[in-house]
N, C-alpha and C. Protein backbone atom coordinates (compact mmCIF):
# COMPACT_ATOMS: atom_id res chain seq x y z
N UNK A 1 131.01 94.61 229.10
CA UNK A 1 131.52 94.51 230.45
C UNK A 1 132.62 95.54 230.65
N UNK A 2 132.77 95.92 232.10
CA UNK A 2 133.86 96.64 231.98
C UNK A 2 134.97 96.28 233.17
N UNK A 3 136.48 96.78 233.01
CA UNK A 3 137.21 95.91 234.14
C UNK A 3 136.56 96.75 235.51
N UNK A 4 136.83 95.77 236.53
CA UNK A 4 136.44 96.36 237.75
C UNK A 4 137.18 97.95 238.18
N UNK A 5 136.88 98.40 239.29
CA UNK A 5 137.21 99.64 239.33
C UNK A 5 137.70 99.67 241.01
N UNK A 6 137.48 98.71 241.60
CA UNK A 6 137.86 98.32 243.00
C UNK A 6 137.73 97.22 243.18
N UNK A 7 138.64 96.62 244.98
CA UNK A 7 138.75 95.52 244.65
C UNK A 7 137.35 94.49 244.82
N UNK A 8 136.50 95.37 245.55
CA UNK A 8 134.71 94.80 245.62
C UNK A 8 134.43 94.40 244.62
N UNK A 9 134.47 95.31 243.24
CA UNK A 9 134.27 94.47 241.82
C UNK A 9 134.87 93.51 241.48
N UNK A 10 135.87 93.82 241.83
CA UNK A 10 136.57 92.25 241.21
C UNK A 10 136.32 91.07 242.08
N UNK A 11 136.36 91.41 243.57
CA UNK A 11 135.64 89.99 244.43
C UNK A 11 134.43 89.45 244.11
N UNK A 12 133.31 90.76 243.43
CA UNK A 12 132.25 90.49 243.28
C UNK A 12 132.29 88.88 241.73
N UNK A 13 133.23 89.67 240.64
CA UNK A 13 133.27 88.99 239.49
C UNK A 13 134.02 87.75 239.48
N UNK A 14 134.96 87.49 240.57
CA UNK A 14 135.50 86.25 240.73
C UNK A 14 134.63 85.40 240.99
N UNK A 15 133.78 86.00 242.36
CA UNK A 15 132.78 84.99 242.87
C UNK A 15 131.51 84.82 242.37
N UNK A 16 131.61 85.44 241.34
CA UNK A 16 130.29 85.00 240.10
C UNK A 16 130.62 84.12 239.37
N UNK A 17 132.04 84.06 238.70
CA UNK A 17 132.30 83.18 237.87
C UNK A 17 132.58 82.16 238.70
N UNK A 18 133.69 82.01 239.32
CA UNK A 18 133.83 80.45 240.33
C UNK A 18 132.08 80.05 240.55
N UNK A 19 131.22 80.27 240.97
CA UNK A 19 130.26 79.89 241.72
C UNK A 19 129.62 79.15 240.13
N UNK A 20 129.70 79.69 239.71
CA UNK A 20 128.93 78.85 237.93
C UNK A 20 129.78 77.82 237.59
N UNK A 21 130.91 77.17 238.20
CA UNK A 21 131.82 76.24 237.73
C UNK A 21 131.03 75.14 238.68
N UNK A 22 130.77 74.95 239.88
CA UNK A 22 130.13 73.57 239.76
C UNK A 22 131.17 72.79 241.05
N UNK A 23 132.10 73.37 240.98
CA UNK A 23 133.81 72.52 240.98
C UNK A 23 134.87 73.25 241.42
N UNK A 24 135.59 73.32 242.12
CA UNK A 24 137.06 74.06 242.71
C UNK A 24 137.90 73.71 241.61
N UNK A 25 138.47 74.89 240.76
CA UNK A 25 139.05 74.93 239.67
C UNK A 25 140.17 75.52 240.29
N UNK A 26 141.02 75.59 239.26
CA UNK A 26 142.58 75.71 239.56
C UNK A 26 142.95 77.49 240.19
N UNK A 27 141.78 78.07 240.50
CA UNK A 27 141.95 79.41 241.34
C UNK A 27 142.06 78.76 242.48
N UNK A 28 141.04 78.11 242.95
CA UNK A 28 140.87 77.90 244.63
C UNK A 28 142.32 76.83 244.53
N UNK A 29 143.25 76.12 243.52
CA UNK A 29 144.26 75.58 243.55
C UNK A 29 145.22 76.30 244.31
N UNK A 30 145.15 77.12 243.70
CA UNK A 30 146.40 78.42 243.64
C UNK A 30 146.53 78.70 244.92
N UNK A 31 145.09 79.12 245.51
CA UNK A 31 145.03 80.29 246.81
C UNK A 31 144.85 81.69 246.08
N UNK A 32 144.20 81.44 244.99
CA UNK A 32 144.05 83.19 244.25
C UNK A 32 142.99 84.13 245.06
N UNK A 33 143.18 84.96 245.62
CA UNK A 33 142.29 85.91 245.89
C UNK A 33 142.13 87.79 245.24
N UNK A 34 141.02 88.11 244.92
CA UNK A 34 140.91 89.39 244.69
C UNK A 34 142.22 89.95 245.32
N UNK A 35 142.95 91.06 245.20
CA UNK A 35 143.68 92.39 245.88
C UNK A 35 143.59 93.50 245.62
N UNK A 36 143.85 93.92 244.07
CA UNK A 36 143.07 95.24 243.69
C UNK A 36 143.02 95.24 242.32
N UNK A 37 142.06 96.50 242.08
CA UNK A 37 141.84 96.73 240.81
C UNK A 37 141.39 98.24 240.88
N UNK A 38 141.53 99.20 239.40
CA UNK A 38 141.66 100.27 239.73
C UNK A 38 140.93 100.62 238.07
N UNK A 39 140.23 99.95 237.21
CA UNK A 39 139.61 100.45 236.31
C UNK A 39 140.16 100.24 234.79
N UNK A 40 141.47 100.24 235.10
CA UNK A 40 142.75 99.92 234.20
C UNK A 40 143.28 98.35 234.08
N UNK A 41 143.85 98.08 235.96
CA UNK A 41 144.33 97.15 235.73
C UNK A 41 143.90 95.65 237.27
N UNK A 42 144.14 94.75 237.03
CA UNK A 42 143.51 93.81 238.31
C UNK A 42 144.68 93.20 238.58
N UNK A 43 144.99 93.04 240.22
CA UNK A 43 145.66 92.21 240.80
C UNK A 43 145.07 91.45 241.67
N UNK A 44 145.88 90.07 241.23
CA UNK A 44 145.24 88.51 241.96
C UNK A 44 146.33 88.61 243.53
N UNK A 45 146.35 87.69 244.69
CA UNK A 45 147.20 87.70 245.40
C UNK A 45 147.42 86.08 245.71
N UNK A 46 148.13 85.34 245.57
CA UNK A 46 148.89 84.04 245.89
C UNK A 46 149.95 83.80 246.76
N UNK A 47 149.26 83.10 248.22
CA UNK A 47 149.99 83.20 249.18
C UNK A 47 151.13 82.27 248.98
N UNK A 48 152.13 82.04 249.51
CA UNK A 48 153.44 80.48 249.93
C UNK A 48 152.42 79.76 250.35
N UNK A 49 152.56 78.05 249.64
CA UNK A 49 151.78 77.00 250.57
C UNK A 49 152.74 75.84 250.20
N UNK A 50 153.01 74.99 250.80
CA UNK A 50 153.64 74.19 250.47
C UNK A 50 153.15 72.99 248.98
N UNK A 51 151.84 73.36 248.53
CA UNK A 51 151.53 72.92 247.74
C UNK A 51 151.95 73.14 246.31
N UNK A 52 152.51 74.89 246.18
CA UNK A 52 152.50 75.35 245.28
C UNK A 52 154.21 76.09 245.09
N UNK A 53 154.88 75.28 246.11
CA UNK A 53 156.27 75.97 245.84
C UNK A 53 157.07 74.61 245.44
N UNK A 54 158.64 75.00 244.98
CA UNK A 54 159.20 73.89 244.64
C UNK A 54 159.95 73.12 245.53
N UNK A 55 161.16 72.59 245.18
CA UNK A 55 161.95 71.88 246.17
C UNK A 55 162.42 72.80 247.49
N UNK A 56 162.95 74.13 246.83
CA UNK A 56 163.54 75.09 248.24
C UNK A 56 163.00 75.98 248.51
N UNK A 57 161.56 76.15 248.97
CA UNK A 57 160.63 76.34 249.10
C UNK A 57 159.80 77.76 248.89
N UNK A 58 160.61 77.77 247.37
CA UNK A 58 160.19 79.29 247.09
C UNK A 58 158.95 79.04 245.70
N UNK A 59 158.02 80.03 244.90
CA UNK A 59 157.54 79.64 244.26
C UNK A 59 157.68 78.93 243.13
N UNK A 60 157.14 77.70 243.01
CA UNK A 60 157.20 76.74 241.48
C UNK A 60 157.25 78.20 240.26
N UNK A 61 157.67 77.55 239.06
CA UNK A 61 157.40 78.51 238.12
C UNK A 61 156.00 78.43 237.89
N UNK A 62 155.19 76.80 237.70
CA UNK A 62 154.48 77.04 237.48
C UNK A 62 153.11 77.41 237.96
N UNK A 63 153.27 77.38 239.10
CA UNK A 63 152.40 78.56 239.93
C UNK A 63 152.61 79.81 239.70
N UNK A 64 153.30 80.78 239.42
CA UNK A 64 153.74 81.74 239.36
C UNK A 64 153.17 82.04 237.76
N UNK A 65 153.73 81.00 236.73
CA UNK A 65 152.65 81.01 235.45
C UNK A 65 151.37 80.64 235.74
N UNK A 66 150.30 80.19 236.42
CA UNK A 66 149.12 80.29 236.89
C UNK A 66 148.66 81.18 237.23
N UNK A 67 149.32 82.11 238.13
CA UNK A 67 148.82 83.27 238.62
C UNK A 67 149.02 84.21 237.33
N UNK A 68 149.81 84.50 237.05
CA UNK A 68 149.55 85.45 235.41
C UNK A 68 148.65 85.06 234.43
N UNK A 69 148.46 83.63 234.25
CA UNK A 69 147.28 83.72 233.65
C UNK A 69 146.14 83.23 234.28
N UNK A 70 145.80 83.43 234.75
CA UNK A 70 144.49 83.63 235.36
C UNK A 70 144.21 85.27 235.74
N UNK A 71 144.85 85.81 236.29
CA UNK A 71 144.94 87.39 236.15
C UNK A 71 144.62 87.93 234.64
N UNK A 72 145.61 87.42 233.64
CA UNK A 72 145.25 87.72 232.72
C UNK A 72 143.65 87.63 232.13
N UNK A 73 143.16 86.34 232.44
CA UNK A 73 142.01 85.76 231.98
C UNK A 73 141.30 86.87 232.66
N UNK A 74 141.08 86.87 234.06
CA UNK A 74 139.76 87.54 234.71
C UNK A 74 140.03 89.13 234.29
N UNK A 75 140.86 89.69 233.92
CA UNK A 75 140.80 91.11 232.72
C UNK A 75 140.39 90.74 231.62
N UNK A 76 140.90 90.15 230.58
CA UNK A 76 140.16 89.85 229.20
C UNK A 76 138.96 89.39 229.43
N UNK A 77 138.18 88.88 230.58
CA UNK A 77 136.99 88.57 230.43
C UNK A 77 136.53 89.74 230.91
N UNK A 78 136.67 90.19 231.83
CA UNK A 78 135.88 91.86 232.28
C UNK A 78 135.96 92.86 231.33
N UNK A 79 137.22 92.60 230.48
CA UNK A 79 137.43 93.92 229.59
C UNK A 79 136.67 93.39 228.18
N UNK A 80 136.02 92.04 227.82
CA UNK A 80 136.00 91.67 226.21
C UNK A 80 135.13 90.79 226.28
N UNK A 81 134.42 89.77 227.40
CA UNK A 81 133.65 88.96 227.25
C UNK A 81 132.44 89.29 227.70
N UNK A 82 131.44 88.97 226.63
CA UNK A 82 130.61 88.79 227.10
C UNK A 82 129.39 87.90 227.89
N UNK A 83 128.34 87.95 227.86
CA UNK A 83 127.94 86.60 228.68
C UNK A 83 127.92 85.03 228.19
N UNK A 84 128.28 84.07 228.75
CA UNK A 84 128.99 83.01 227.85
C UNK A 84 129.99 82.88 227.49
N UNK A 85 130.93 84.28 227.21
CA UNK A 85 132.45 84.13 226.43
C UNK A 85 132.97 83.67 227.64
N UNK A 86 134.28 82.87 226.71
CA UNK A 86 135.58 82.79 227.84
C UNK A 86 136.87 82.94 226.84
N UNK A 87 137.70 83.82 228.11
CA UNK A 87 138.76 83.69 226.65
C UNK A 87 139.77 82.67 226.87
N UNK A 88 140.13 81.96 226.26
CA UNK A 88 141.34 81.04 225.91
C UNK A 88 142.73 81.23 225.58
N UNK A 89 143.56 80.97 226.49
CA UNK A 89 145.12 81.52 225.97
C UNK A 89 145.44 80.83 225.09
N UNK A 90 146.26 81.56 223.73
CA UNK A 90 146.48 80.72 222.66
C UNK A 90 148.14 81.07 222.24
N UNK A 91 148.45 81.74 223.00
CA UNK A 91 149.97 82.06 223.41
C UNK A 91 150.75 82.79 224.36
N UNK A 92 151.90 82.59 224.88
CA UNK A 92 151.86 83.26 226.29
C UNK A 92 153.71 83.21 226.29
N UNK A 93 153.64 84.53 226.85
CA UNK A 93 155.68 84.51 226.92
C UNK A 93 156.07 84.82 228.14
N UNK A 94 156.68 84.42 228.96
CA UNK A 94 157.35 84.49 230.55
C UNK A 94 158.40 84.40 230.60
N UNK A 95 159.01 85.79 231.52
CA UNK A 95 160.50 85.75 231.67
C UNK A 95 160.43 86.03 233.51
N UNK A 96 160.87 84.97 233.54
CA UNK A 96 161.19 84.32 235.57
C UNK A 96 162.46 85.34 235.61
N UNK A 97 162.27 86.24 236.44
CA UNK A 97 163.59 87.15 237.05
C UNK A 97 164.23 86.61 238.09
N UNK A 98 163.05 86.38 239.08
CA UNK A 98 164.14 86.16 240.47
C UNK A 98 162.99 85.12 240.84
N UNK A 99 163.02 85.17 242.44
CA UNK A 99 162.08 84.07 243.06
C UNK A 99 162.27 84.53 245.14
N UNK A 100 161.28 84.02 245.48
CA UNK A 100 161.05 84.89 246.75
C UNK A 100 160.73 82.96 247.27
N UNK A 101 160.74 83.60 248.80
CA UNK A 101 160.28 83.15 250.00
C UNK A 101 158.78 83.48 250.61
N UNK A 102 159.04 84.74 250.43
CA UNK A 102 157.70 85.91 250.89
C UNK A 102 156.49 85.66 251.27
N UNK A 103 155.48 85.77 251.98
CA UNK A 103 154.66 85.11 252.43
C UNK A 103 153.52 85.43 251.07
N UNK A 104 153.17 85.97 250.33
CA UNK A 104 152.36 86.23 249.09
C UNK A 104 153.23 86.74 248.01
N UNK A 105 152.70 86.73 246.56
CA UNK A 105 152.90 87.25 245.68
C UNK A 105 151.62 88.26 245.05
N UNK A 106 151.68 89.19 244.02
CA UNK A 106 150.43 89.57 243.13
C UNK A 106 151.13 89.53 242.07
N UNK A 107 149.73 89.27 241.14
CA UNK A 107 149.85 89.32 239.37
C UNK A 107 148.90 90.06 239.23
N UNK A 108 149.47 91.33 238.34
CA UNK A 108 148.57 92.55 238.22
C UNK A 108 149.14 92.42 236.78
N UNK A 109 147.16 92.80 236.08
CA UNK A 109 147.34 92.37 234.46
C UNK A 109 146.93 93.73 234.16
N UNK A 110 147.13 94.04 232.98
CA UNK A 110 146.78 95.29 232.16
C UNK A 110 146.63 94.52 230.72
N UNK A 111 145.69 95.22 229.51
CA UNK A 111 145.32 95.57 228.29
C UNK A 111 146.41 96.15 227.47
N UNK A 112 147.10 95.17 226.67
CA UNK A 112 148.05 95.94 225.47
C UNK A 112 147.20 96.24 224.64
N UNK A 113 146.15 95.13 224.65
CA UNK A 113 144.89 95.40 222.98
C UNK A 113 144.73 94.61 223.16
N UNK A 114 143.00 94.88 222.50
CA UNK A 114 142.67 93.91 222.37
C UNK A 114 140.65 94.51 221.44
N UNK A 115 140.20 93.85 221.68
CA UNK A 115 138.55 94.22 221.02
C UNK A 115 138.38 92.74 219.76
N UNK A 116 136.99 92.73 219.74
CA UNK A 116 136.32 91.97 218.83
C UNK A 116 136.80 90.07 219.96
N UNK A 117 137.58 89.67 218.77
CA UNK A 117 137.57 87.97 220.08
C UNK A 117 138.97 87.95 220.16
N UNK A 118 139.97 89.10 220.03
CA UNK A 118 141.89 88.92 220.71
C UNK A 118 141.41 89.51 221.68
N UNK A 119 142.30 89.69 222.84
CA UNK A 119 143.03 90.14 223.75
C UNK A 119 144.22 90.01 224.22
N UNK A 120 145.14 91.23 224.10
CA UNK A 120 146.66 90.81 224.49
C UNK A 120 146.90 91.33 226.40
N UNK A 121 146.88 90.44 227.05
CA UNK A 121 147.26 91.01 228.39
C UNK A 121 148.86 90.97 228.49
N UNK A 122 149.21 91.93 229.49
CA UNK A 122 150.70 91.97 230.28
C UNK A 122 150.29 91.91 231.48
N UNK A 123 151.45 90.58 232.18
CA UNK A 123 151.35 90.50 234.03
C UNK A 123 152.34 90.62 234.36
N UNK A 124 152.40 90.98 235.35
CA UNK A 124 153.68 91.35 236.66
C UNK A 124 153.41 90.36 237.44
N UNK A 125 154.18 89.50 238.12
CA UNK A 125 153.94 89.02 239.55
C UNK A 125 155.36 89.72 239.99
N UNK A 126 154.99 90.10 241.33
CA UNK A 126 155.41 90.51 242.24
C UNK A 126 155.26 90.16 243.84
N UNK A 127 156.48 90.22 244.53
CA UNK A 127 156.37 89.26 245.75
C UNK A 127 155.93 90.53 246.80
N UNK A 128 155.44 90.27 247.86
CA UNK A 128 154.65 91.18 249.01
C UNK A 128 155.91 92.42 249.16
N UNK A 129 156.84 92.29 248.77
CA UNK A 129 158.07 93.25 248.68
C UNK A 129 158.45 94.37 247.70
N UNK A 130 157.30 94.09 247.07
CA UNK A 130 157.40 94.47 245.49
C UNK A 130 158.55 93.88 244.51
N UNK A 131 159.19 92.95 244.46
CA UNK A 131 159.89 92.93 243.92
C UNK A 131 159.49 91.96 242.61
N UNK A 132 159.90 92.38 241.56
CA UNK A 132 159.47 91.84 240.47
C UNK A 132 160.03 90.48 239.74
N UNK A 133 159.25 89.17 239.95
CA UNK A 133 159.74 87.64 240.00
C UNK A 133 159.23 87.45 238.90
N UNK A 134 158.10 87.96 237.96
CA UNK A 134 158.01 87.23 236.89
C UNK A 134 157.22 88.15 235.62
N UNK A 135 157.18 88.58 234.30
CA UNK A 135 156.54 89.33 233.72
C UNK A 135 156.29 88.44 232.33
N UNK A 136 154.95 88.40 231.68
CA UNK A 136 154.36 87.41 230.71
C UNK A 136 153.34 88.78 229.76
N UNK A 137 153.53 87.83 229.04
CA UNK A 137 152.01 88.98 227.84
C UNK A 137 151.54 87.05 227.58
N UNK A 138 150.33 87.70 227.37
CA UNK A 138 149.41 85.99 227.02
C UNK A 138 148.07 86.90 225.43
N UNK A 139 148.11 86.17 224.99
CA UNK A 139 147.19 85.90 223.94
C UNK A 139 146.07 85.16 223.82
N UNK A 140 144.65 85.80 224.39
CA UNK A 140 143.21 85.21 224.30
C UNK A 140 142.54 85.38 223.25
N UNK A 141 141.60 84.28 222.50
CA UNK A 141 140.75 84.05 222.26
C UNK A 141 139.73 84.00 222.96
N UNK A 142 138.30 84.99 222.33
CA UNK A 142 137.39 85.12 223.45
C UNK A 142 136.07 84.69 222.15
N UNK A 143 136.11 83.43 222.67
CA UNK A 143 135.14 83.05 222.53
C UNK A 143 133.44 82.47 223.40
N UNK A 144 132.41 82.00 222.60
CA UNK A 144 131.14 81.60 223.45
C UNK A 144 132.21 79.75 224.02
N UNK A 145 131.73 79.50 225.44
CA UNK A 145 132.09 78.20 226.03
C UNK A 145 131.26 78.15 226.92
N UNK A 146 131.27 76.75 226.82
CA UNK A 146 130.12 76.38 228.18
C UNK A 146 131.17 76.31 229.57
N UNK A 147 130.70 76.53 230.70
CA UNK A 147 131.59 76.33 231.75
C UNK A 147 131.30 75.62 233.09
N UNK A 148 132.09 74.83 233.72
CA UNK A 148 132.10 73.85 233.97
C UNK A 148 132.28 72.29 233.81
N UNK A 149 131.64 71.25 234.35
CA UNK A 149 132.21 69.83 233.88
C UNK A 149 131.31 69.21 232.96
């Protein structure tokens, strides 16, 4: 497989995989949508909903850790899985900078390494301002899984 190269590929590969789940999984949770991708690296986009922010109504952390990994995931799977694989985070480090209001955020992942069944991703989330709210590296296992319930 290879990572997408625009954001058509990557809408295309989201909505291949969601559609084999059966079930609204914790993307359609989020509000994750395609934004871009460029061959290198993919960004998810996660709007403000009141579902997914905290008490003062800026993003939860852990939405904000959702969106990095899941970004992460849909690169290690474009960049390392093959049909059947999924990769599994099996460690993950996040440092929360700031925190927004902003009407969206993106988590744009890139490849530190990875080949055979690791993958090490790095994410950015960033609020529609660019400003940088949260940065993680996560650790997949890419293994064969069945998917769905």
């Amino acid at each position: 497989m290879t990572i997408p190269a625009n954001v058509e590929d990557l809408d295309q590969l989201v909505s291949k995989f969601l559609s084999r789940l059966g079930f609204d999984d914790i993307v359609t949770t989020l509000g994750l949508v395609p934004h871009a991708a460029n061959g290198e690296t993919i960004s998810l986009r996660m709007p403000l909903q009141d579902s997914i922010a905290q008490a003062n109504g800026m993003y939860s952390a852990a939405a904000l850790f959702g969106a990095a990994d899941i970004a992460g995931t849909f690169l290690a799977m474009s960049a390392y899985a093959d049909s059947g694989q999924f990769p599994l985070a099996v460690q993950s480090n996040q440092n929360y900078m700031s925190n927004s209001k902003t009407e969206y955020v993106v988590a744009t992942a890139k490849i530190l390494r990875g080949g055979g069944s690791v993958a090490v991703t790095e994410v950015t989330v960033a609020d529609s301002e660019d400003k940088a709210l949260m940065h993680a590296t996560f650790t997949y296992v890419i293994k064969e899984r069945k998917l769905g319930k």
